[in-house]
Every structure is written in structure tokens, then in C-alpha cells.
Protein backbone atom coordinates (compact mmCIF):
# COMPACT_ATOMS: atom_id res chain seq x y z
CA UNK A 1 86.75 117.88 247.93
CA UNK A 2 86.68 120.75 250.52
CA UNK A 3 89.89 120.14 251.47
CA UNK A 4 91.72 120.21 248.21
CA UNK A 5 89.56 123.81 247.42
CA UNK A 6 90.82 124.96 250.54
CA UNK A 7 94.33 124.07 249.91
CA UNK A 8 94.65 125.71 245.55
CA UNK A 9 93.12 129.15 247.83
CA UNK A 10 95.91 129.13 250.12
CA UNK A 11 97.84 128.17 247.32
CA UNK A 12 96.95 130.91 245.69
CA UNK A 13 97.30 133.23 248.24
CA UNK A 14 100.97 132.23 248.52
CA UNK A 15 101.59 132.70 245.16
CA UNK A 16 100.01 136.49 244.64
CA UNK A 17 102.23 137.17 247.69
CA UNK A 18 105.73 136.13 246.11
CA UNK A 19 104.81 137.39 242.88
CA UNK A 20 104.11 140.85 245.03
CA UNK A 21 106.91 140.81 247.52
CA UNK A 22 109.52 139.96 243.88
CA UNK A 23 107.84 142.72 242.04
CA UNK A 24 108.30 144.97 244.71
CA UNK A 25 111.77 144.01 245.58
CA UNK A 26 112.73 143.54 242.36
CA UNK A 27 112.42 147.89 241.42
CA UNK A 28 108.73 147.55 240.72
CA UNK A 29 108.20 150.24 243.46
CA UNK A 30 104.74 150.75 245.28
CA UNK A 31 102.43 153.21 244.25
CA UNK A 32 99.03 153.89 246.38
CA UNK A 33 95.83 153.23 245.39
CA UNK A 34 92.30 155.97 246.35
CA UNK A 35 92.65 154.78 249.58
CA UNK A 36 96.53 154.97 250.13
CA UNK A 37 97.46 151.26 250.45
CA UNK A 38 100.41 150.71 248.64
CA UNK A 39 100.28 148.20 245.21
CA UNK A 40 103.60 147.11 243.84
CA UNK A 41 104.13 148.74 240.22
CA UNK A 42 106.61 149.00 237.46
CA UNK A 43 105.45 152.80 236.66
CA UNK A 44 108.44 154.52 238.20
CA UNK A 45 111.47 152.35 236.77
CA UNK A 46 109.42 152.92 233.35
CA UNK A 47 109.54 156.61 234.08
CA UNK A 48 113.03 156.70 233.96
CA UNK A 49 113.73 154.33 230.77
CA UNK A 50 110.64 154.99 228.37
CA UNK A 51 112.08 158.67 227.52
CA UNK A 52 115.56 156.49 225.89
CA UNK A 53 113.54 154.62 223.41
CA UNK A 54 112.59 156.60 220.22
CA UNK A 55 110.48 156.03 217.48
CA UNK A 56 111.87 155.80 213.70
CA UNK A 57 110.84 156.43 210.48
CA UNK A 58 112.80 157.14 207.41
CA UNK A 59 112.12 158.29 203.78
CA UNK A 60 113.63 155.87 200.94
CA UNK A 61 113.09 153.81 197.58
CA UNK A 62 110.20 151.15 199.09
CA UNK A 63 107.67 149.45 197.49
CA UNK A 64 104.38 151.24 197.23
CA UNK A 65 102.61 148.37 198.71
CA UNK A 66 99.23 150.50 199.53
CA UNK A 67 96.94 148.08 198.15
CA UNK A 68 98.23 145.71 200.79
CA UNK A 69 97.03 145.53 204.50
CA UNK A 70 98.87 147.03 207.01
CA UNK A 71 100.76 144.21 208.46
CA UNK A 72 101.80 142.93 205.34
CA UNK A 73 103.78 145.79 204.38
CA UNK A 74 105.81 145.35 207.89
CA UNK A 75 109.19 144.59 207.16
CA UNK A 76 109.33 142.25 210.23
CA UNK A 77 106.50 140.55 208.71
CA UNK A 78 108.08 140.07 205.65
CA UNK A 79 111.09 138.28 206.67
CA UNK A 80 109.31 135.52 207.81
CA UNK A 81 106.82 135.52 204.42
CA UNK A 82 107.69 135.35 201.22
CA UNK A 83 105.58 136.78 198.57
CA UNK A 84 105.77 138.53 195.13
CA UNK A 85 103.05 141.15 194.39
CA UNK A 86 103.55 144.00 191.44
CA UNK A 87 104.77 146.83 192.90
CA UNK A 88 106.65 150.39 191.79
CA UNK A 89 109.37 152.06 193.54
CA UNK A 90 108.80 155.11 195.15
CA UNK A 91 110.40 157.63 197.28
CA UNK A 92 108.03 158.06 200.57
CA UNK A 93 107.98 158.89 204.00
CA UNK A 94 107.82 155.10 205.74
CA UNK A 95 107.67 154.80 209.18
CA UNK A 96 109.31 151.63 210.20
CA UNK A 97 110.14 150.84 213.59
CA UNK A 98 111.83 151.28 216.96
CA UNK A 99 115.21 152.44 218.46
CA UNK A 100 116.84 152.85 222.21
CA UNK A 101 118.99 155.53 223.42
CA UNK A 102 122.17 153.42 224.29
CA UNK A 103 124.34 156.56 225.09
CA UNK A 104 122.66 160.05 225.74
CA UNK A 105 126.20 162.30 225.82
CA UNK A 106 127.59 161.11 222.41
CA UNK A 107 123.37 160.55 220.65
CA UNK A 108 123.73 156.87 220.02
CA UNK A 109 120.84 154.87 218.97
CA UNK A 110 120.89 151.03 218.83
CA UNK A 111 118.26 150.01 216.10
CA UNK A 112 117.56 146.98 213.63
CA UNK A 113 119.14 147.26 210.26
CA UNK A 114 116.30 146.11 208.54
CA UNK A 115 114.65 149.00 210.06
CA UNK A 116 116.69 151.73 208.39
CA UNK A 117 117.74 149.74 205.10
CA UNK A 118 117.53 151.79 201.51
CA UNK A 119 116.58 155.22 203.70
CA UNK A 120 118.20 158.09 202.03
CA UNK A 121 116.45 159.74 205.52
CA UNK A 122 115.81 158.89 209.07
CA UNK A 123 113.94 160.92 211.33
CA UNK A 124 114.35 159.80 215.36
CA UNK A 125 110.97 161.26 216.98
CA UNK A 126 111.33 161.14 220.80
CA UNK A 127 108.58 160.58 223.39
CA UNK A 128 108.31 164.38 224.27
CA UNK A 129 107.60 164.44 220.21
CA UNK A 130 110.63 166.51 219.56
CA UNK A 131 112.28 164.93 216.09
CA UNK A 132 115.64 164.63 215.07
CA UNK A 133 117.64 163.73 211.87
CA UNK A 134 119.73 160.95 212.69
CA UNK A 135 123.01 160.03 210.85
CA UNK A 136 123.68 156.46 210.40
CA UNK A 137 126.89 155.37 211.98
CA UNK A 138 127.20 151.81 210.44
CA UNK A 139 125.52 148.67 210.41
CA UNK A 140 125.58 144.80 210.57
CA UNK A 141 123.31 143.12 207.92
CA UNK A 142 124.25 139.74 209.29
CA UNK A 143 123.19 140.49 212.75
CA UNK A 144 120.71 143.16 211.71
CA UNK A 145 122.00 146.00 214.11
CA UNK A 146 122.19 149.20 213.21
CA UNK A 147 123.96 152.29 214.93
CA UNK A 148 122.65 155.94 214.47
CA UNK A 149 123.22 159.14 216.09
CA UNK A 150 121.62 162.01 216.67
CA UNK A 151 122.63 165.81 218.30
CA UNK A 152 120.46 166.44 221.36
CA UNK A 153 121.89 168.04 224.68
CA UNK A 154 118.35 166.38 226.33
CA UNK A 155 118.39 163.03 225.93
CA UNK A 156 117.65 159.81 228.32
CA UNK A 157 119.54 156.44 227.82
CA UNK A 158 119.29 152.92 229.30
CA UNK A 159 122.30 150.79 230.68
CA UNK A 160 123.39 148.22 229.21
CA UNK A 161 122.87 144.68 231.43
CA UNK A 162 124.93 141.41 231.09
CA UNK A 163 122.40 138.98 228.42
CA UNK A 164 125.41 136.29 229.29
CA UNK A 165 123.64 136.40 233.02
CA UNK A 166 120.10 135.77 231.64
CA UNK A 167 117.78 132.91 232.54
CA UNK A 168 114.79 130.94 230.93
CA UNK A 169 112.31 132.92 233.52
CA UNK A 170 113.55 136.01 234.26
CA UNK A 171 110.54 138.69 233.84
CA UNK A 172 111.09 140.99 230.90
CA UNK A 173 109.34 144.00 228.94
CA UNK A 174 109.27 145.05 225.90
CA UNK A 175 109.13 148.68 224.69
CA UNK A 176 108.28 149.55 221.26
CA UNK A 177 105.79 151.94 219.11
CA UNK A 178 103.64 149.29 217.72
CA UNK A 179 100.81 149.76 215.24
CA UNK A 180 101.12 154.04 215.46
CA UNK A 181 99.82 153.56 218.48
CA UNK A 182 102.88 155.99 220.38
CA UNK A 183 105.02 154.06 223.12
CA UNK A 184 103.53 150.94 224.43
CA UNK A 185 104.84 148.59 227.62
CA UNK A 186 104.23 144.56 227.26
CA UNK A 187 105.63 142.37 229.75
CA UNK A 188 106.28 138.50 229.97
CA UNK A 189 109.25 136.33 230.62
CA UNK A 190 112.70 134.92 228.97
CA UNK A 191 110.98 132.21 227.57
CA UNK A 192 114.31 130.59 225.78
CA UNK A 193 117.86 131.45 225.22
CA UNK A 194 120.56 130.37 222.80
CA UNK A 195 117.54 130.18 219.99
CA UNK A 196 119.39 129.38 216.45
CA UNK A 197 119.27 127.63 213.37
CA UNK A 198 115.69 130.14 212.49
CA UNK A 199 117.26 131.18 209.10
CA UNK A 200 116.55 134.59 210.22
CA UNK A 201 120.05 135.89 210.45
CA UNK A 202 123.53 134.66 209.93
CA UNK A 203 124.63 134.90 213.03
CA UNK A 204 121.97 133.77 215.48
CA UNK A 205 121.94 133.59 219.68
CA UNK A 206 117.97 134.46 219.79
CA UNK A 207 116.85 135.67 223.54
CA UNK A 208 113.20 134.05 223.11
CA UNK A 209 110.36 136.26 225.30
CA UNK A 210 106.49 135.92 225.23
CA UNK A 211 106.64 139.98 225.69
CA UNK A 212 104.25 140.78 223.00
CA UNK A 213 106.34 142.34 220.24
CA UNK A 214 104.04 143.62 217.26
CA UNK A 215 104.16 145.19 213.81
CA UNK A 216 106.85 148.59 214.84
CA UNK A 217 108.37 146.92 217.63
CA UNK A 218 111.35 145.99 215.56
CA UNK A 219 114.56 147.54 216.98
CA UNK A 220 112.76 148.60 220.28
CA UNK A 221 113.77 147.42 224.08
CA UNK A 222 113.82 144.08 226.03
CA UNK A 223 114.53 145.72 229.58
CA UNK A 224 114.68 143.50 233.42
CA UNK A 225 112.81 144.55 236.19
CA UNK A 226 115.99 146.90 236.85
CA UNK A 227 115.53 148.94 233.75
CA UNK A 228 118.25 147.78 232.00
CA UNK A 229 118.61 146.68 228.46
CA UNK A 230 119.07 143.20 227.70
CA UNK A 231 117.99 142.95 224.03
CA UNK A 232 116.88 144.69 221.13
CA UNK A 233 113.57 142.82 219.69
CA UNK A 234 113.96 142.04 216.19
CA UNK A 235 111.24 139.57 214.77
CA UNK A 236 108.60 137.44 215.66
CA UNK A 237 107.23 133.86 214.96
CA UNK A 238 104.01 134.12 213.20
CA UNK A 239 101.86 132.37 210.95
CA UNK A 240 99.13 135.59 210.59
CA UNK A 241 101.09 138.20 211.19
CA UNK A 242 100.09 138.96 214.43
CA UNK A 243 102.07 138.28 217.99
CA UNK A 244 101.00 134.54 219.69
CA UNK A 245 103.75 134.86 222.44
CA UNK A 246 106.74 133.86 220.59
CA UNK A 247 109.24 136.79 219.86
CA UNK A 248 113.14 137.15 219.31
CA UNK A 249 115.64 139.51 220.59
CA UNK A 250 119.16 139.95 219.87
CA UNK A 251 121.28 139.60 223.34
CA UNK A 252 122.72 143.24 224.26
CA UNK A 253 126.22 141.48 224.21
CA UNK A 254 125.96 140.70 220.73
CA UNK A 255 124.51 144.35 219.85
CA UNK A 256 127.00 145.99 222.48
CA UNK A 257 130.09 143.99 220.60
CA UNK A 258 128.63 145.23 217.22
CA UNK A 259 128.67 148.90 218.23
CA UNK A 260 131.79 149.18 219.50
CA UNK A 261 133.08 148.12 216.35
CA UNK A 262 131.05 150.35 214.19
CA UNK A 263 132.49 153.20 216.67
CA UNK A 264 135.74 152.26 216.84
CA UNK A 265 136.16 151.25 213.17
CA UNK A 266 133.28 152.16 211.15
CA UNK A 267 132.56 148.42 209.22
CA UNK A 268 132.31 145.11 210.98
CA UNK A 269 135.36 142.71 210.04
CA UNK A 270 134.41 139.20 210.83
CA UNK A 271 137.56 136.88 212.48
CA UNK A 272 137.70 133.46 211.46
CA UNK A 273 139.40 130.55 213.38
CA UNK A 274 139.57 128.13 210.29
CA UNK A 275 137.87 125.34 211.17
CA UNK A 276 134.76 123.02 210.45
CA UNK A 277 132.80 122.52 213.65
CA UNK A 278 129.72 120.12 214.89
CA UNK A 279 127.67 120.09 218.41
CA UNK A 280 129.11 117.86 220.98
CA UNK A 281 125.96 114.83 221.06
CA UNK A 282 125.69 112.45 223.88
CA UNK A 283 126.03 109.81 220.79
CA UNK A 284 129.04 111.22 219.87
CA UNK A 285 130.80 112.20 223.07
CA UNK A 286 130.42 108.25 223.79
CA UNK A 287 131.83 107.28 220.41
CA UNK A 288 135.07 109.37 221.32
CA UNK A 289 135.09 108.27 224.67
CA UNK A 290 134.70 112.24 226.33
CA UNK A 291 132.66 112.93 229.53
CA UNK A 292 131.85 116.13 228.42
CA UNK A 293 127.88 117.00 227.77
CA UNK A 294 128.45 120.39 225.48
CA UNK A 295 131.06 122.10 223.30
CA UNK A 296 132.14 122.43 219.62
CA UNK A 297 133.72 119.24 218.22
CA UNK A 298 136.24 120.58 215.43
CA UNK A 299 135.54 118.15 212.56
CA UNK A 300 137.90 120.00 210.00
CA UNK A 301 141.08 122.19 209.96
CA UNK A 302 141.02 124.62 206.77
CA UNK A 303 145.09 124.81 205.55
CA UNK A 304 147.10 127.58 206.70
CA UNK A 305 144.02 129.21 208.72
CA UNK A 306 144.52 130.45 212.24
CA UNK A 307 143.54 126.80 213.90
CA UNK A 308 145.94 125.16 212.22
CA UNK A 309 148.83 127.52 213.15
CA UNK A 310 147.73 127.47 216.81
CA UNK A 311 147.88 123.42 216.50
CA UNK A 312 144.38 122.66 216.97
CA UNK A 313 143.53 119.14 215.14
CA UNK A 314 140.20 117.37 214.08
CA UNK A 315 138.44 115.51 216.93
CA UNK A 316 139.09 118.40 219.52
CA UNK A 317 136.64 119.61 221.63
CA UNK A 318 136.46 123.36 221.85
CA UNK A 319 134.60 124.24 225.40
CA UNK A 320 135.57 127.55 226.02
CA UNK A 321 136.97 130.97 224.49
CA UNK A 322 138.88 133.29 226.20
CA UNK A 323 137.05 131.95 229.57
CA UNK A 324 133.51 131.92 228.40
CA UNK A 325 131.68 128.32 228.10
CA UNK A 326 131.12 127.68 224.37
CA UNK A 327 127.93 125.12 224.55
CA UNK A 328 127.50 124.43 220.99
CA UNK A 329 129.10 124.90 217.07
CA UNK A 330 126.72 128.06 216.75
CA UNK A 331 128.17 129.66 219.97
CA UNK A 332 131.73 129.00 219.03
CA UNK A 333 130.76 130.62 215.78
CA UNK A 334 128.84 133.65 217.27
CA UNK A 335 132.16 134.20 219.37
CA UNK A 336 134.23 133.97 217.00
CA UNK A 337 132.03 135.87 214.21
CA UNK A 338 132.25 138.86 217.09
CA UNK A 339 135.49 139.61 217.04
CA UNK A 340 138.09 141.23 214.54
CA UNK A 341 140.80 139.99 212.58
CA UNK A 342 144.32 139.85 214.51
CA UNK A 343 142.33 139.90 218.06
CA UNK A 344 144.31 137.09 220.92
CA UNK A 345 142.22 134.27 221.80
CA UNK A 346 142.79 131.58 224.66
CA UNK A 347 140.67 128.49 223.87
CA UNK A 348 140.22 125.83 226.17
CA UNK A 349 140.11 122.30 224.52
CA UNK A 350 139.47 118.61 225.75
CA UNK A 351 141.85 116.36 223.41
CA UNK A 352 141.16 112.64 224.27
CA UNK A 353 141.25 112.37 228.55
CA UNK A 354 143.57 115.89 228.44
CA UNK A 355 142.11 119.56 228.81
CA UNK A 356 144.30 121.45 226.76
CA UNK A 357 144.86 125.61 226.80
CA UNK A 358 145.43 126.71 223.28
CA UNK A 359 146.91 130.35 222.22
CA UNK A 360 146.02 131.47 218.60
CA UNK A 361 145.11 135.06 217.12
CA UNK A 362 141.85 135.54 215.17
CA UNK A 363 142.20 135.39 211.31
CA UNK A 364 140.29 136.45 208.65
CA UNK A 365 138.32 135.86 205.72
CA UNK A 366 141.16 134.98 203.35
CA UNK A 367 141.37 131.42 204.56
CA UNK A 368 140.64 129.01 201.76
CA UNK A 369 140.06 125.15 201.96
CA UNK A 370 140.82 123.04 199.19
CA UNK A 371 141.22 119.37 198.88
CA UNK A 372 141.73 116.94 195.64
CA UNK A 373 139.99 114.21 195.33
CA UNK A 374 141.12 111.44 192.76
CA UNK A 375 139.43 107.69 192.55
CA UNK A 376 141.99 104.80 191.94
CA UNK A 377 141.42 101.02 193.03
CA UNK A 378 137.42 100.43 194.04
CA UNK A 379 136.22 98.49 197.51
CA UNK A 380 132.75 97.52 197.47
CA UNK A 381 131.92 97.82 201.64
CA UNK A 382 132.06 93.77 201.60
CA UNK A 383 133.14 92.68 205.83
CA UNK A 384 132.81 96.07 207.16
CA UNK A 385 130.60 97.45 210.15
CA UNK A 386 127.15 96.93 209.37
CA UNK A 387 126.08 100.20 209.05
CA UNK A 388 128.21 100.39 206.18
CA UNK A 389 126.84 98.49 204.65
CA UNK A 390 125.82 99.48 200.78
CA UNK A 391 128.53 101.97 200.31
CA UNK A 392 131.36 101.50 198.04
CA UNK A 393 134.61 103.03 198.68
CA UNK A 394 137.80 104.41 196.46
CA UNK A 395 141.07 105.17 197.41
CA UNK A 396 142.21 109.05 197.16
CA UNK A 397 144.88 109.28 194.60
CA UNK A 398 147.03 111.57 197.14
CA UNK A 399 146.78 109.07 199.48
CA UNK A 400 144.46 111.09 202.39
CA UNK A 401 141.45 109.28 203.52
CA UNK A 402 139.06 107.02 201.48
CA UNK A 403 136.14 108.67 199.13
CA UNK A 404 132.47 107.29 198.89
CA UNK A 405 131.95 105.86 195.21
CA UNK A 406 128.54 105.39 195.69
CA UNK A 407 125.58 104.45 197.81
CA UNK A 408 122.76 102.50 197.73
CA UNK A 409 119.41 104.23 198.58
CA UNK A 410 117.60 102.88 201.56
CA UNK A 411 120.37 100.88 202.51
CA UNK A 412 122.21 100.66 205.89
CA UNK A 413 124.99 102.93 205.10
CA UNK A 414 122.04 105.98 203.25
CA UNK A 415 120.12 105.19 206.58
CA UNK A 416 122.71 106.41 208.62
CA UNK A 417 123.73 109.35 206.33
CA UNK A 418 126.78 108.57 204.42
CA UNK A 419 126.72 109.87 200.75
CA UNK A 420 128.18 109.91 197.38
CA UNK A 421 131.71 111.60 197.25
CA UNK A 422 131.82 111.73 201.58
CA UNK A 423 135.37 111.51 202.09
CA UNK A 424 136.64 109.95 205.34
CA UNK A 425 139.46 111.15 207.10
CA UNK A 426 139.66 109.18 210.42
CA UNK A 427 138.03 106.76 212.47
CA UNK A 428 137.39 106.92 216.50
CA UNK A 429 140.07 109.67 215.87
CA UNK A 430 142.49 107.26 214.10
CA UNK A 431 143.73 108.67 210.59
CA UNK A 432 142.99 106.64 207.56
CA UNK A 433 145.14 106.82 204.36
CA UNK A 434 143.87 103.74 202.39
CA UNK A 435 141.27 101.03 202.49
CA UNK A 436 143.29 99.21 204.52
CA UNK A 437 143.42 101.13 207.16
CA UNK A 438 139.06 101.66 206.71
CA UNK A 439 139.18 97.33 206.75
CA UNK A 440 140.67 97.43 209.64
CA UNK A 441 138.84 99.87 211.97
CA UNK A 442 135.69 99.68 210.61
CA UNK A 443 135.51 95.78 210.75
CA UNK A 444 132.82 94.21 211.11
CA UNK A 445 134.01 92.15 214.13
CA UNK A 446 134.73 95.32 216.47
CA UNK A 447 130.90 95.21 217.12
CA UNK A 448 130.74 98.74 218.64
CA UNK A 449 129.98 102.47 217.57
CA UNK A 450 132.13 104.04 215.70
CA UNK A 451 132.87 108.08 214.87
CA UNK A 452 133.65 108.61 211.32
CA UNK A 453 135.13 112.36 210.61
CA UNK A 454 134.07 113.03 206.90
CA UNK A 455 134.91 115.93 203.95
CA UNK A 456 131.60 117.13 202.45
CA UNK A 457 132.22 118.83 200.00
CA UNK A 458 133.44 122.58 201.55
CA UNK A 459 131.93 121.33 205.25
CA UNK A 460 133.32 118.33 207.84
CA UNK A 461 131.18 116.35 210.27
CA UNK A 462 131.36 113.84 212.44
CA UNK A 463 129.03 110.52 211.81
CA UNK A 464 128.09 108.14 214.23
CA UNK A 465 127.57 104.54 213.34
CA UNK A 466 125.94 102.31 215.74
């Protein structure tokens, strides 16, 4: 019993002394206590940076919401919770948010768009309290960035770091004027990356930090231990209101792509490859017989789009863009999403046992999928692979793939997610034109998983039957 109280102090010990000697190395430079020992401290990297991020408010047509407590009228609040109240439209002063000083020479100011959205007026109030008017330069509803500027010949900025370089554990602060309390500092961790599929935005690649981030953070700073900016905090996961450790910022790449855009052009254009993508599953990868663990598996081509010129076809596997590793459908999307119609991009591909480099240029948003679908002779499932079993098939009048007549609820084929009107293009990466061809690799003999690549509707997919 001693020993094992002796060891967690020593343990201890060892601990507070990494955590020092990192801090300390890591720009959180000493400071000295009454008596002149030195005590590791973040205070003079957050002298330098705190002056760059501003506090906003606007004036604008909101809801007069004063019957309301205070959190509830915070927009970052509300895009997690729904509700309909009577209210009248007004035009008041409304102070919303957060912004960050992203160059001080030209007055740029990286903020949320749902910060500054309806304001006929925004107001930039620095941490000196001078205030500025601020034009609005553009913005990015899907993302929710913003880009203001303002006219100042004393202003402080942060850099800009690399979020691509970011790992689940790196320390990380936020900065933010929460509550109209002026400028507050909370620190924490990266507590997740890559975070998607939150229905918060339509283009998601959450950083995930347990940095408190409150009502008036929104559009503030996620900063390293080097003072540099690595996200601008956006929302938080609630179910009161308040912060329980579980925030989201948008990676600086993301926000630094969207600004350079808004400067360059002054509207976001969004390119478009053309093409219907899934993750890359372990269930999946072994159905197709790949050995890879992550990428975008391209279930669909759209007609005359940009992956179809470049030659791409259904069943590749998309792993990289223009030498960045694309883990997942949402990152290939996110990449994509990011850049302009008519940009060059080099895509690396695994096709079957090759790894393939593919050429196209970006397209736009003029790319249009259509498909008919006709029913002639009927094939009720009877012999096929057993998890077919329960669907009934027709063959497509123009002769491309087999349609899904029906299928039975709570059967084999439902439990493994086929549905009415599915329309089946190709087996293990084998083309089917008729139910021939569907007899014959999805027989019941071959005994083995199987990949179907399906038409829903406007969307593809790839199912896997065991």
C-alpha cells in the first residue's frame, strides 16, 4: 500500500515537470513569482496576440427577443435549437460575437457569418476600446466565414498556422468576448479533428477542442502555444446552452482558402468534380479486393462533368488531391468544395491492384445527372445471393443496369438496405446490363461478399452484401 502511494507521488512529480518543462519550451515563457523563482506562463505570447482579436457588434433587422434569457437569444445557441416564439422585427444595436485581426496592413478581420448576418452596421471595438466601422468584404454562408475590414494604421494581427499539421492533443486556447465580460483566455486541447456529418454547415472539417467557448465566442481565436491561429470557433455542442467541453472550430486552412477568394474575387464559386462518392470501409475495401484503409470510393460519374472527361470511372478509389491525403468522401468534398471553377487538379487513384495519376480541371455547378429508368420483363430474386433475398428486379428499358421493383420489409434484402427503385449498375466492379448478367454474379452458389454499386435516386453508393 505504501509502496504504490509512493510510486502515483513520484508519478506525479514527473508529470508536473513535463507539463512545466513543454509549457516553458513550448513559448509559455517564465514569469517570477514575490520571491523571484521563475513559473512557466502563457502571459507574454498572449501579450502579443490578444490586441488582434476584436470584439463585434452590429445594428440590423433581429428579433426583439427581450423577453427571452440571455443565452437564448445567442445566435450560436440557436443553431443548435430550434424554437418558434412571437417576435417583431426591429432595428437595434446587437452585439454578437468575436473577430481576429488576420492582416493588420490591409484591416482584415476573419469572423463567422452568422455573426454579421442581416447587419445593415458593424462596429469592430478593439481591446484598447477604440471602435471602428467595418465594411464587409464577402462571405461564405456554407462555411460560415465572413471577411471584414476596417481602416486603422494601429492594428495587431496573428499568423496564420498550418490546421493540416494539427493533432488530437495538441494544447490550444481560445480567445473570445464571452458573456460582455471584455476579452477572456480558456485553454484545453485538440480534442478531435476531421469532425463532420453535425448538420451544422455544408461543408464541414470541425477542429473539436474542450477550450471553453461560450455565448460571444463565435468567430473568435483557436491559437497553439506559438500564438498562431489555427481556427476560428464557431459553435458548440450543448444541450443547456452552456459550454460542457465540447466546441467546434473551423480549420484556418479552410477560412484562409475562403478569404483569399473573397479578396481575390469578391463571391465564393464552388468547383465540382462530378461525381457520387462513399467512405472507403474495411467491409468494402475487402469486397473490392483493395489494401487500402481510407479514401473516397467514386460510386457514380455525373455525364459530361469534369470526372468523366478526365476518365475517372465508378469503383475508383480517390486517395489524394493535388498531393494531399483525402481520408474520407467529406474530405474529397471539402477539397474540392474549396476551390474554383477551371482550377488544375492531380488526383491520385487506386483502380483495382494499379495506383493511377489522373489530370482533370475543376468544373462547376452546371453539371447535371440524369438517368431514365423504364421497367420491362420482371425477376422475382428466386437463386440469387441470399442477402437478396425478397427483392424483385426489372430490366431497364435502355438496357443499363437492373432496377429494384420492390422489396419486402424485414426481409434479407430490406435488412441489408436495398430499396424500391435502387438501380444497380455493377457488381464486384463488373457492369451489369440485364438480369442475366445480375443471375450470374450474384448467384447464389458464389458464397462470398459481394459490392453492389447502386443509382438512388440523384445519389450512388456502394452496398455490401455478406
Amino acid at each position: 500500500m505504501t509502496m504504490i502511494k509512493k510510486h502515483s507521488f513520484f508519478s506525479v512529480l514527473s508529470i508536473l515537470f513535463i507539463s512545466l518543462f513543454t509549457l516553458s519550451y513550448l513559448h509559455a515563457l517564465p514569469t517570477h513569482d514575490s520571491q523571484g523563482k521563475e513559473l512557466p506562463s502563457l502571459a507574454p505570447m498572449l501579450k502579443k496576440i490578444t490586441p488582434a482579436v476584436v470584439s463585434i457588434a452590429t445594428k440590423g433587422h433581429y428579433q426583439d427577443n427581450n423577453q427571452l434569457p440571455d443565452f437564448l437569444n445567442d445566435p450560436l445557441f440557436k443553431r443548435f435549437f430550434k424554437f418558434d416564439i412571437p417576435q417583431h422585427q426591429q432595428l437595434q444595436p446587437h452585439a454578437l460575437g468575436s473577430g481576429v485581426i488576420v492582416n493588420a496592413k490591409k484591416g482584415y478581420i476573419l469572423t463567422n457569418n452568422h455573426v454579421i448576418d442581416n447587419a445593415s452596421e458593424i462596429v469592430v471595438t478593439l481591446k484598447d476600446g477604440r471602435s471602428l466601422a467595418a465594411e464587409l468584404v464577402g462571405t461564405d454562408p456554407q462555411i460560415d466565414i465572413a471577411l471584414l475590414k476596417v481602416s486603422d494604421d494601429k492594428l495587431s494581427e496573428i499568423k496564420f498556422s498550418d490546421s493540416d499539421k494539427l493533432q488530437v492533443g495538441d494544447f490550444a486556447l481560445a480567445i473570445g468576448h464571452p458573456f460582455g465580460l471584455g476579452q477572456t483566455v480558456t485553454s484545453g486541447i485538440i480534442s478531435g479533428l476531421g469532425r463532420s456529418g453535425l448538420g451544422i454547415e455544408s461543408y464541414e472539417d470541425f477542429i473539436q477542442t474542450d477550450a471553453s467557448i461560450n455565448q460571444g465566442n463565435s468567430g473568435g481565436a483557436l491559437v497553439n502555444l506559438h500564438g498562431e491561429l489555427v481556427g476560428i470557433n464557431t459553435a458548440i455542442f450543448s444541450q443547456s446552452g452552456g459550454n460542457i467541453g465540447i466546441g467546434f472550430a473551423i480549420p484556418v486552412n479552410m477560412a484562409k482558402s475562403v478569404m483569399n477568394q473573397l479578396i481575390k474575387h469578391g463571391s465564393i464559386q464552388r468547383g465540382l468534380l462530378g461525381v457520387q462518392v462513399q467512405d472507403l470501409t474495411p467491409e468494402l475495401a475487402s469486397a473490392l479486393g483493395i489494401n487500402a484503409t481510407q479514401g473516397a470510393v467514386v460510386a457514380q460519374i455525373i455525364n459530361n462533368s469534369a470526372a468523366s472527361k478526365a476518365g475517372i470511372k465508378a469503383g475508383d478509389i480517390i486517395i489524394a488531391a493535388n498531393d494531399r491525403a483525402i481520408s474520407s468522401s467529406s474530405d474529397l468534398r471539402n477539397y474540392i468544395g474549396l476551390k474554383r471553377p477551371g482550377d488544375k487538379a492531380q488526383l491520385t487513384i487506386l483502380r483495382g491492384k494499379k495506383t493511377l495519376t489522373i489530370n482533370t480541371i475543376i468544373g462547376g455547378d452546371n453539371e447535371v445527372l440524369s438517368s431514365a429508368q423504364a421497367q420491362t420483363q420482371s425477376f422475382n430474386g428466386q437463386g440469387l445471393h441470399p442477402a437478396l433475398e425478397g427483392a424483385y428486379f426489372t430490366q431497364n428499358a435502355n438496357k443499363q443496369g437492373v432496377l429494384v421493383q420492390k422489396v419486402t420489409k424485414a426481409s434479407p434484402a430490406w435488412q441489408a438496405g436495398l430499396r424500391e427503385n435502387d438501380q444497380i449498375i455493377a457488381i464486384n466492379l463488373q457492369s451489369i446490363n440485364s438480369i442475366n448478367d445480375l443471375k450470374k454474379l450474384a448467384n447464389k452458389k458464389l458464397d462470398k461478399t459481394i459490392a453492389l454499386n447502386i443509382h438512388r435516386g440523384n445519389s450512388a453508393l456502394f452496398l455490401v452484401l455478406r
